[in-house]
PDB file of N, CA and C in Angstrom:
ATOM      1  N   UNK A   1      12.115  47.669 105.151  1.00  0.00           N
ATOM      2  CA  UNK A   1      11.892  47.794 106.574  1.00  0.00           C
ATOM      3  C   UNK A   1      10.496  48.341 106.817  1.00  0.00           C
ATOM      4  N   UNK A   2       9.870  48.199 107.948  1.00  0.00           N
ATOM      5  CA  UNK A   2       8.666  48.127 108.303  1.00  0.00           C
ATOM      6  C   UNK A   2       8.255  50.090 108.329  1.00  0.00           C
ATOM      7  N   UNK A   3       7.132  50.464 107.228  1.00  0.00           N
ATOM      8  CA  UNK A   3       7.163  52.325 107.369  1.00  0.00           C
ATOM      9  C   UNK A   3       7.212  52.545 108.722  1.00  0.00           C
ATOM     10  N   UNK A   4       6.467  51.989 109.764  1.00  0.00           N
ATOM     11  CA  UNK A   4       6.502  52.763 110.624  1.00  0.00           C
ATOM     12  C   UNK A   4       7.434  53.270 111.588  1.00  0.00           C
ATOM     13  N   UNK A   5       8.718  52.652 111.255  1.00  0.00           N
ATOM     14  CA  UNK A   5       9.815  52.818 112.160  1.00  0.00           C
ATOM     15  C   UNK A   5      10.287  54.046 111.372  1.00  0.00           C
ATOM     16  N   UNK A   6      10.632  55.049 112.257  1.00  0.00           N
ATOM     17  CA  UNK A   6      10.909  56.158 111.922  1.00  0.00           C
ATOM     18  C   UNK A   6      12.307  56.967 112.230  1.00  0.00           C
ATOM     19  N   UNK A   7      12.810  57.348 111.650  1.00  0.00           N
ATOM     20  CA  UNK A   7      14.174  58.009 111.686  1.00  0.00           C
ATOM     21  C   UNK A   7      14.173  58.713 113.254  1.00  0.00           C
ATOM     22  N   UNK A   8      14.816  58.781 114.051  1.00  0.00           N
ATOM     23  CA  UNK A   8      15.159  59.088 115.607  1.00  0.00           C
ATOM     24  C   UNK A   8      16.174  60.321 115.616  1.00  0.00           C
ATOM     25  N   UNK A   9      17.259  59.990 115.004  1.00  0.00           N
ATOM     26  CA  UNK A   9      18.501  60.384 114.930  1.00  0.00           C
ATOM     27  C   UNK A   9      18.374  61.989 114.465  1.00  0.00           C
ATOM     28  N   UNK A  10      19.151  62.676 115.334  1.00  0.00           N
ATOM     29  CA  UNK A  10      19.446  63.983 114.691  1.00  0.00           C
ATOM     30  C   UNK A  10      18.622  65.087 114.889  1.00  0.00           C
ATOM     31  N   UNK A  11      17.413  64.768 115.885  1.00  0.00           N
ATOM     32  CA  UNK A  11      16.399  65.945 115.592  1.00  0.00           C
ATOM     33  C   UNK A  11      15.981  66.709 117.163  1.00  0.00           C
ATOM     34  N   UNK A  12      15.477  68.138 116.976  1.00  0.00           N
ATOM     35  CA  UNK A  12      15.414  68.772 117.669  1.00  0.00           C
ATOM     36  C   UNK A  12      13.860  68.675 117.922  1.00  0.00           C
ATOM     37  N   UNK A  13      13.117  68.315 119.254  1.00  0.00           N
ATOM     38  CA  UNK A  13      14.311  68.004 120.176  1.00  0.00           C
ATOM     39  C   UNK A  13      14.337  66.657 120.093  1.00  0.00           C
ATOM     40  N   UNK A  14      15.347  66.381 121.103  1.00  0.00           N
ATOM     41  CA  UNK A  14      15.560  64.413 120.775  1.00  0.00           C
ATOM     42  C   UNK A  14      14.599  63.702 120.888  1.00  0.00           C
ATOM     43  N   UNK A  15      14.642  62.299 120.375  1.00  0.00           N
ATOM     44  CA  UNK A  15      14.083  61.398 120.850  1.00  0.00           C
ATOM     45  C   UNK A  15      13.816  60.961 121.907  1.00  0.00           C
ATOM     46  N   UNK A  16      12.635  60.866 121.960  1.00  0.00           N
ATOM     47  CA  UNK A  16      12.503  60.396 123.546  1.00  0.00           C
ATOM     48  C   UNK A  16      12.454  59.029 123.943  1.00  0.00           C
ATOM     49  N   UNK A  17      12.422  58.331 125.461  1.00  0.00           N
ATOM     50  CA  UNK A  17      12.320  57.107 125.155  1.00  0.00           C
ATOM     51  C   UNK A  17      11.582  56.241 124.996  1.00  0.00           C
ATOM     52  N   UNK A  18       9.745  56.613 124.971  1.00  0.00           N
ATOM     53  CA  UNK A  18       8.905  56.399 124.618  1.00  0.00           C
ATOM     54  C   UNK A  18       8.952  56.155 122.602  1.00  0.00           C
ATOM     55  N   UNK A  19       9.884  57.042 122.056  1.00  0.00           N
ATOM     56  CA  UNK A  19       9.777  56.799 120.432  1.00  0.00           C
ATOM     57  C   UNK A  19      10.513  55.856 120.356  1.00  0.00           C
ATOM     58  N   UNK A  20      12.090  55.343 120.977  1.00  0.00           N
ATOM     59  CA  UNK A  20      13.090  54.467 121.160  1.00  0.00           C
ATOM     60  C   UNK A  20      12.085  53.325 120.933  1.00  0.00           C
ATOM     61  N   UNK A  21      11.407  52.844 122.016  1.00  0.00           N
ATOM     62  CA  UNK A  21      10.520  51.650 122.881  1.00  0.00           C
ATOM     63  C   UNK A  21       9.636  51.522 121.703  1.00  0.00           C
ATOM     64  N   UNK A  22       8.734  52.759 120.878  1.00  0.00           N
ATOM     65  CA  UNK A  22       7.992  52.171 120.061  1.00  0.00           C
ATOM     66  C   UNK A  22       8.819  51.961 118.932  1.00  0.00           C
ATOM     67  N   UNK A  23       9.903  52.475 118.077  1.00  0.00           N
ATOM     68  CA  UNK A  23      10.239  51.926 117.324  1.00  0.00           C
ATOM     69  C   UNK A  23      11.644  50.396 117.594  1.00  0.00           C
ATOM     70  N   UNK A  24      11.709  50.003 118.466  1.00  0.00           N
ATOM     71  CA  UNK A  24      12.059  48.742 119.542  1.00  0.00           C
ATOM     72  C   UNK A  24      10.834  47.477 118.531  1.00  0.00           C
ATOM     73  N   UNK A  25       9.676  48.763 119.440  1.00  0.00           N
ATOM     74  CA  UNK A  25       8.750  47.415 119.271  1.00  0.00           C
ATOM     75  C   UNK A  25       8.376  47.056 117.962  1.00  0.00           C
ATOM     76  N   UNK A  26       8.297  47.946 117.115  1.00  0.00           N
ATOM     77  CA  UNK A  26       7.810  47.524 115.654  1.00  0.00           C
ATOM     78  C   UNK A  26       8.526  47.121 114.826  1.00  0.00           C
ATOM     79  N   UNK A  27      10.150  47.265 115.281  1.00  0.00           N
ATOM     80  CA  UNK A  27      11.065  46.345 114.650  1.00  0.00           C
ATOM     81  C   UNK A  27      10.817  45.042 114.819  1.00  0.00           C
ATOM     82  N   UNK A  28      10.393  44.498 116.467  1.00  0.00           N
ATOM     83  CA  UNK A  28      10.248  43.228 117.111  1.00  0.00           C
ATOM     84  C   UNK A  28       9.296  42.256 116.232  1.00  0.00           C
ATOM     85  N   UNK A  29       7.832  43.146 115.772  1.00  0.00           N
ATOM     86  CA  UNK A  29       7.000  42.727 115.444  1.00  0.00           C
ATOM     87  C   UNK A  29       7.109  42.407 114.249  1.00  0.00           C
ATOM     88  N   UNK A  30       8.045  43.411 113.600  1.00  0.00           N
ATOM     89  CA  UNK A  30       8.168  42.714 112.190  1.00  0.00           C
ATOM     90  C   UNK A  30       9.233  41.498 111.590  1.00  0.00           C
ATOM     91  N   UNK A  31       9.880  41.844 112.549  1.00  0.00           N
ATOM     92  CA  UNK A  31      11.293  40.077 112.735  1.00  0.00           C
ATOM     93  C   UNK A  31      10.152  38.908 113.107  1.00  0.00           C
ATOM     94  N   UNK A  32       9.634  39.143 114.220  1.00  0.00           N
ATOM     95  CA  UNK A  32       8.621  38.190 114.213  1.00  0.00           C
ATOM     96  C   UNK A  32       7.846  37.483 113.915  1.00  0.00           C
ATOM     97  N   UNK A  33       6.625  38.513 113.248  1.00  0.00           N
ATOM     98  CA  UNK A  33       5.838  38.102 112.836  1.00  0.00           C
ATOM     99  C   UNK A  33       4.733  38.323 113.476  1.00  0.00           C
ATOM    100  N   UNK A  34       4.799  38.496 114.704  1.00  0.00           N
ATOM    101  CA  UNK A  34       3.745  38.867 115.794  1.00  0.00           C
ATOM    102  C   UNK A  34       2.982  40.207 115.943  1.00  0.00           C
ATOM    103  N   UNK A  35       1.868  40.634 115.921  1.00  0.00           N
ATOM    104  CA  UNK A  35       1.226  41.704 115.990  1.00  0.00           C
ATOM    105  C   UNK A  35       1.939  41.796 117.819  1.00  0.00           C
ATOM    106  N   UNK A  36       0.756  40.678 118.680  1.00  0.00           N
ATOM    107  CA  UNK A  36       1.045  40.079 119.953  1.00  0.00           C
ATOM    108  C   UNK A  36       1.755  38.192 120.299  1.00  0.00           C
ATOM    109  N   UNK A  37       2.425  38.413 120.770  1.00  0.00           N
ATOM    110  CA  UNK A  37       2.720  37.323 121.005  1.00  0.00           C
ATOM    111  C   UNK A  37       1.882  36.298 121.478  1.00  0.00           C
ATOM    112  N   UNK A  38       1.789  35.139 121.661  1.00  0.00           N
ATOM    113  CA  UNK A  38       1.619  33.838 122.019  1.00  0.00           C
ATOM    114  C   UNK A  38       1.903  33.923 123.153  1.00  0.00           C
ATOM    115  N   UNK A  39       1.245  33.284 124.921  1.00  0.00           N
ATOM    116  CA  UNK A  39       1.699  33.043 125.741  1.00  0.00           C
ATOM    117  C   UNK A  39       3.173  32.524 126.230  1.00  0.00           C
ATOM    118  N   UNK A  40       3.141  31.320 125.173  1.00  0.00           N
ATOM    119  CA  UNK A  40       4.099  30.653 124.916  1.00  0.00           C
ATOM    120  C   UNK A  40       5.924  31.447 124.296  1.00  0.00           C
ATOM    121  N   UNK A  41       5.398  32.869 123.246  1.00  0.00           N
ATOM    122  CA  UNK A  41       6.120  33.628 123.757  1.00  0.00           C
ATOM    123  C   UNK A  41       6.419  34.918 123.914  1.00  0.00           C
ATOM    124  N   UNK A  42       5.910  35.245 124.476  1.00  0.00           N
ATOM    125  CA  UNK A  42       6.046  36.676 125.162  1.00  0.00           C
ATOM    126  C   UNK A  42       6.700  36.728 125.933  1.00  0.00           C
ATOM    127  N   UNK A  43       7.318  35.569 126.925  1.00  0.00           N
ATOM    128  CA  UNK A  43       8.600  36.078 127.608  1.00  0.00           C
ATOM    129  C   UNK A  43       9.932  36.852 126.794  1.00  0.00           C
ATOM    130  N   UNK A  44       9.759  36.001 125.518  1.00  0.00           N
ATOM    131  CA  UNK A  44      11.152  36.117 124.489  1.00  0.00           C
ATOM    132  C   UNK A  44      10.560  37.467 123.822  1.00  0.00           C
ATOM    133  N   UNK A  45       9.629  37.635 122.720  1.00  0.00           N
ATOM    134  CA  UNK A  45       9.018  38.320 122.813  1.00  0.00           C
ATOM    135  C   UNK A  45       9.245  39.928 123.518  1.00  0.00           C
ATOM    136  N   UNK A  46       9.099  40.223 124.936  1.00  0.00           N
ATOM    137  CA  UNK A  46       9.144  41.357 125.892  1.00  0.00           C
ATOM    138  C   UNK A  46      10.992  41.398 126.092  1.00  0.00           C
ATOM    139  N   UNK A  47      11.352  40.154 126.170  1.00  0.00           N
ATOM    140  CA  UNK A  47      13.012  40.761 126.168  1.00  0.00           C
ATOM    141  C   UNK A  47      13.626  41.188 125.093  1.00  0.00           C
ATOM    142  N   UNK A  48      13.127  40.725 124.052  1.00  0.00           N
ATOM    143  CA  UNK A  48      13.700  41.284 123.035  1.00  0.00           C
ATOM    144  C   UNK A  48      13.345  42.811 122.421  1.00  0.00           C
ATOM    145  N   UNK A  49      12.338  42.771 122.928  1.00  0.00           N
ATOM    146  CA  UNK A  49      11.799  44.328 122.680  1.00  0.00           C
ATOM    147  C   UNK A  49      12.282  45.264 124.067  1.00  0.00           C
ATOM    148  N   UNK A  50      13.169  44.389 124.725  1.00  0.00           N
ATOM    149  CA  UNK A  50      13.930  45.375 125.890  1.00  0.00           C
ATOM    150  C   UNK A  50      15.310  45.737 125.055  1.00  0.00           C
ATOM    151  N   UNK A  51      15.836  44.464 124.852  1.00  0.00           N
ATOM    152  CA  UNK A  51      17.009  44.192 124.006  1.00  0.00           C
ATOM    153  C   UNK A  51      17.788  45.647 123.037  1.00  0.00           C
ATOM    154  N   UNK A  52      16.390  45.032 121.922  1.00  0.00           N
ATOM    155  CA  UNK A  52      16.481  46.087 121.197  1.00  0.00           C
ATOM    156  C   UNK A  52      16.246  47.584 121.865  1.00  0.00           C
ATOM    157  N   UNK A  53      15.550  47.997 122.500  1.00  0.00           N
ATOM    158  CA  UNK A  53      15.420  49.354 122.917  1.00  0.00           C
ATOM    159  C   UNK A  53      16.563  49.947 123.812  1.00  0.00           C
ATOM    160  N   UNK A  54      17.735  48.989 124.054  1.00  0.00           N
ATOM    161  CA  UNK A  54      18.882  49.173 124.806  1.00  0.00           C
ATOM    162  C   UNK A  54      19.583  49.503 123.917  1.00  0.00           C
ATOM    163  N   UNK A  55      20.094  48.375 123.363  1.00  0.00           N
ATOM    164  CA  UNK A  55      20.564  48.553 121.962  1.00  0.00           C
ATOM    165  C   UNK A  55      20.428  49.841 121.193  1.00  0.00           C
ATOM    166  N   UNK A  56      19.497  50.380 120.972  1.00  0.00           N
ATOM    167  CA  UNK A  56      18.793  51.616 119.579  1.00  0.00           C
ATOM    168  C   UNK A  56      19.260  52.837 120.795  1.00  0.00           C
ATOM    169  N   UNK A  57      18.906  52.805 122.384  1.00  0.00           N
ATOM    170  CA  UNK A  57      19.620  53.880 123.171  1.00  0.00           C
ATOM    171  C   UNK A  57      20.916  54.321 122.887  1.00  0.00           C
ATOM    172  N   UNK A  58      21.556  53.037 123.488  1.00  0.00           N
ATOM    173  CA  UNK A  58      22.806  53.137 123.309  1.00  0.00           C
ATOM    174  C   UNK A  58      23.614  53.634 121.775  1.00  0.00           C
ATOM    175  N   UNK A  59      23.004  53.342 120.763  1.00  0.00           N
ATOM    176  CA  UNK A  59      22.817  53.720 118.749  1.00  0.00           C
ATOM    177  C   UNK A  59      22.741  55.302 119.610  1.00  0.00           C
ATOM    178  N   UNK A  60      21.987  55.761 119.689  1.00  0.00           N
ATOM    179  CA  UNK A  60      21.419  56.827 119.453  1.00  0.00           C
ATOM    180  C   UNK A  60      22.591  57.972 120.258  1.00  0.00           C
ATOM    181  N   UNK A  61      22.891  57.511 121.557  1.00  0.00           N
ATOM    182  CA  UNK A  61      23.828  57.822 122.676  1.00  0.00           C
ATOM    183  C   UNK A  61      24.971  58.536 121.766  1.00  0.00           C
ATOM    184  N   UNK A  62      25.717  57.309 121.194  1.00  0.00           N
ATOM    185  CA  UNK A  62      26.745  57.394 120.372  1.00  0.00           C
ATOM    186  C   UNK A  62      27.153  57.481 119.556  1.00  0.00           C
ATOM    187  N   UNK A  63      26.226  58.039 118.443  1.00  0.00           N
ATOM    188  CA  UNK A  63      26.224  58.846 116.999  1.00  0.00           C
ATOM    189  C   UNK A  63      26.588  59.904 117.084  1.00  0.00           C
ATOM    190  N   UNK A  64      27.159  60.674 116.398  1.00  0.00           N
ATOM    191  CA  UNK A  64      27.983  61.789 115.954  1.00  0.00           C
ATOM    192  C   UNK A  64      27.809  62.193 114.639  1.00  0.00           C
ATOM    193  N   UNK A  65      26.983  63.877 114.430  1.00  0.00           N
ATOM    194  CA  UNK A  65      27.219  64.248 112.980  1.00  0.00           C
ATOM    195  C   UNK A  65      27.464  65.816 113.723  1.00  0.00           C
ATOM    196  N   UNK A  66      27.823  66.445 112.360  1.00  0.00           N
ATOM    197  CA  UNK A  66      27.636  67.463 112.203  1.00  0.00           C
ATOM    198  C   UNK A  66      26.895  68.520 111.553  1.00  0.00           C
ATOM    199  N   UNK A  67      26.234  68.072 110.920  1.00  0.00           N
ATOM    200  CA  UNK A  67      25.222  67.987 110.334  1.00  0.00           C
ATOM    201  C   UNK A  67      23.667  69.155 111.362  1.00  0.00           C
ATOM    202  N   UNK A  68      23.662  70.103 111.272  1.00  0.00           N
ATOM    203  CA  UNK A  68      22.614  70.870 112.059  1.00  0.00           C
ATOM    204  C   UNK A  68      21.259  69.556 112.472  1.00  0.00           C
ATOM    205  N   UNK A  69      20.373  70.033 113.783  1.00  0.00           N
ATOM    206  CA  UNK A  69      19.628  68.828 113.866  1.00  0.00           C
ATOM    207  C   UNK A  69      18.189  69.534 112.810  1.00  0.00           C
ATOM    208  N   UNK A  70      17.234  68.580 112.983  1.00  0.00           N
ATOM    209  CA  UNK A  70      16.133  68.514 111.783  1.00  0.00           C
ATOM    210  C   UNK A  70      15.209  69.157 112.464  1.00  0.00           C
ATOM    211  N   UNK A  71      13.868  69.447 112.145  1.00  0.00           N
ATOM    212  CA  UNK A  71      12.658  70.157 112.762  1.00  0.00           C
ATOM    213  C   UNK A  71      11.613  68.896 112.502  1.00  0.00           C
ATOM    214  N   UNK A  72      11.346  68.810 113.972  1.00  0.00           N
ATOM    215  CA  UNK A  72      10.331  67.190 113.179  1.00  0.00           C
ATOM    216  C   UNK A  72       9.284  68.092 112.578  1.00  0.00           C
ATOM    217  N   UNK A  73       8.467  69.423 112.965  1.00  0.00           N
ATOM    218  CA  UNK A  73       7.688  69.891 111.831  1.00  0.00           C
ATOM    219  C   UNK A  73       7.930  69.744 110.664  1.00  0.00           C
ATOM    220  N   UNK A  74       9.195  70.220 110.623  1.00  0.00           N
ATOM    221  CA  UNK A  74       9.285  70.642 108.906  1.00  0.00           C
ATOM    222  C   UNK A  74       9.834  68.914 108.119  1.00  0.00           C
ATOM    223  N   UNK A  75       9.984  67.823 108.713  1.00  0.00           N
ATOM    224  CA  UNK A  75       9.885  66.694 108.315  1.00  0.00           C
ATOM    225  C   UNK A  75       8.754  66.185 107.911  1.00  0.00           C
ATOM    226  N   UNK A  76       7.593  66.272 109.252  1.00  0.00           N
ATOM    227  CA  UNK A  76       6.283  65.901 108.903  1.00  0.00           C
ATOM    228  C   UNK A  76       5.909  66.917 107.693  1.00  0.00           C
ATOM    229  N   UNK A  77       6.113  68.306 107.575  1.00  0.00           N
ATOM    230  CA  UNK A  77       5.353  69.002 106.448  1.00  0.00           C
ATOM    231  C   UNK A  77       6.018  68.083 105.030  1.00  0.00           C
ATOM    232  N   UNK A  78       7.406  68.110 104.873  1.00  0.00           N
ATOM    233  CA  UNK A  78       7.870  67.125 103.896  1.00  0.00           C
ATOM    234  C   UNK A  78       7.347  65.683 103.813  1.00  0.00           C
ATOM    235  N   UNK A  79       7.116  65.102 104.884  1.00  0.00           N
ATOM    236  CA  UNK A  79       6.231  63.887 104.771  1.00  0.00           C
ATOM    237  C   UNK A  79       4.511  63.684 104.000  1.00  0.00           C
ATOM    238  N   UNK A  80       3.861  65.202 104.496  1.00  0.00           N
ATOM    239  CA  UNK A  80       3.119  65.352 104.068  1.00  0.00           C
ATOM    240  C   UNK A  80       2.461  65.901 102.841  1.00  0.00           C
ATOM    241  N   UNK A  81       3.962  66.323 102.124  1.00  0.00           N
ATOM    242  CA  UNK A  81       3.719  66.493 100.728  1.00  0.00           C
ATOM    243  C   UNK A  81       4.143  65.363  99.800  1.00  0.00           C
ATOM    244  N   UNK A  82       4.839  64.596 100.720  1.00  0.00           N
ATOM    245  CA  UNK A  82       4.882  63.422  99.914  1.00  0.00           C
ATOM    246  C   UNK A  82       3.613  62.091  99.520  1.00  0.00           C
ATOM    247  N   UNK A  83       2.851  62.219 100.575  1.00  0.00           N
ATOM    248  CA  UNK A  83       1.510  61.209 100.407  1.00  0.00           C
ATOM    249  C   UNK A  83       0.555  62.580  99.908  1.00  0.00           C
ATOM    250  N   UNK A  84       0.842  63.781  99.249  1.00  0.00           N
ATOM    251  CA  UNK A  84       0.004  64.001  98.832  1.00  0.00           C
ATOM    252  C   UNK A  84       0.158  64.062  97.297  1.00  0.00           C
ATOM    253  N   UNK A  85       1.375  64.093  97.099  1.00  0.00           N
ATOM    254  CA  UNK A  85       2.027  63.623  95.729  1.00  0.00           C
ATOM    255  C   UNK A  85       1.408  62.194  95.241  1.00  0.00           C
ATOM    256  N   UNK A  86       1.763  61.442  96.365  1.00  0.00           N
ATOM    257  CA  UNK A  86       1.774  60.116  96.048  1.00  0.00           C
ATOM    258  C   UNK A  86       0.081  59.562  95.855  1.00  0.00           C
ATOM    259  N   UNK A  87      -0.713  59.751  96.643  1.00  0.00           N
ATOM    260  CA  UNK A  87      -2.319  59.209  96.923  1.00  0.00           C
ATOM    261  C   UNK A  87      -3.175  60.739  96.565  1.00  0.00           C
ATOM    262  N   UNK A  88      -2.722  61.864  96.278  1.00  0.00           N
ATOM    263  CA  UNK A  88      -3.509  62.773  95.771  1.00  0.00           C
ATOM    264  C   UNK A  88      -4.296  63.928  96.857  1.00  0.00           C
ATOM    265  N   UNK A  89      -4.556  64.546  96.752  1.00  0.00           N
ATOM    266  CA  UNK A  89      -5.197  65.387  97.975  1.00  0.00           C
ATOM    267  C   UNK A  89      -6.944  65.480  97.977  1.00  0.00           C
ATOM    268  N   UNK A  90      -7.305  64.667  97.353  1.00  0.00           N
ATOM    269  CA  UNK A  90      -9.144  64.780  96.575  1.00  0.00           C
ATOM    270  C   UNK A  90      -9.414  66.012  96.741  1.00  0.00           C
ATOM    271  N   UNK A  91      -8.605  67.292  96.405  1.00  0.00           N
ATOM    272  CA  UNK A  91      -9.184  68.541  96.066  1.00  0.00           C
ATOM    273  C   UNK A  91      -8.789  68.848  94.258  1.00  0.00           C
ATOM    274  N   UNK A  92      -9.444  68.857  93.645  1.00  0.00           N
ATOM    275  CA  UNK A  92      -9.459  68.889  91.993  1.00  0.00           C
ATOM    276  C   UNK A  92     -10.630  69.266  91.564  1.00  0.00           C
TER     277      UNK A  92
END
């Protein structure tokens, strides 16, 4: 699946629907194929990136854990020791 779509679920504070809409859209783009659509289609294109962002609401609405929620800090700090594991930190 495409990196940039990013885990939503579970975190303090929620998702908003601006993150919904962008990860909507970068799902869209990668089923696609499309960075931007074609005149021809961007009607299909823009509904489907409504579609989905209804869809991933409604996902999100109606999940259930118990599970305490996450700290997107302390995700990104874990994210960020991971590309420094991975590609190095050029301090040596």
């Amino acid at each position: 699946m495409c990196r940039n779509i990013k885990t939503l679920f579970n975190f303090e504070p929620p998702a908003t629907e601006e993150e919904i809409q962008a990860a909507a859209l970068q799902f869209v783009r990668k089923i696609s194929g499309f960075q931007t659509p074609s005149k021809a289609n961007a009607d299909a294109f823009h509904l489907a990136v409504e579609e989905v962002t209804a869809a991933a609401r409604k996902l999100m609405g109606t999940l259930v854990t118990q599970a305490e929620p996450r700290s997107r800090e302390a995700e990104a700090e874990r994210a960020r020791a991971r590309n420094a594991k991975r590609f190095g930190t050029g301090e040596e």
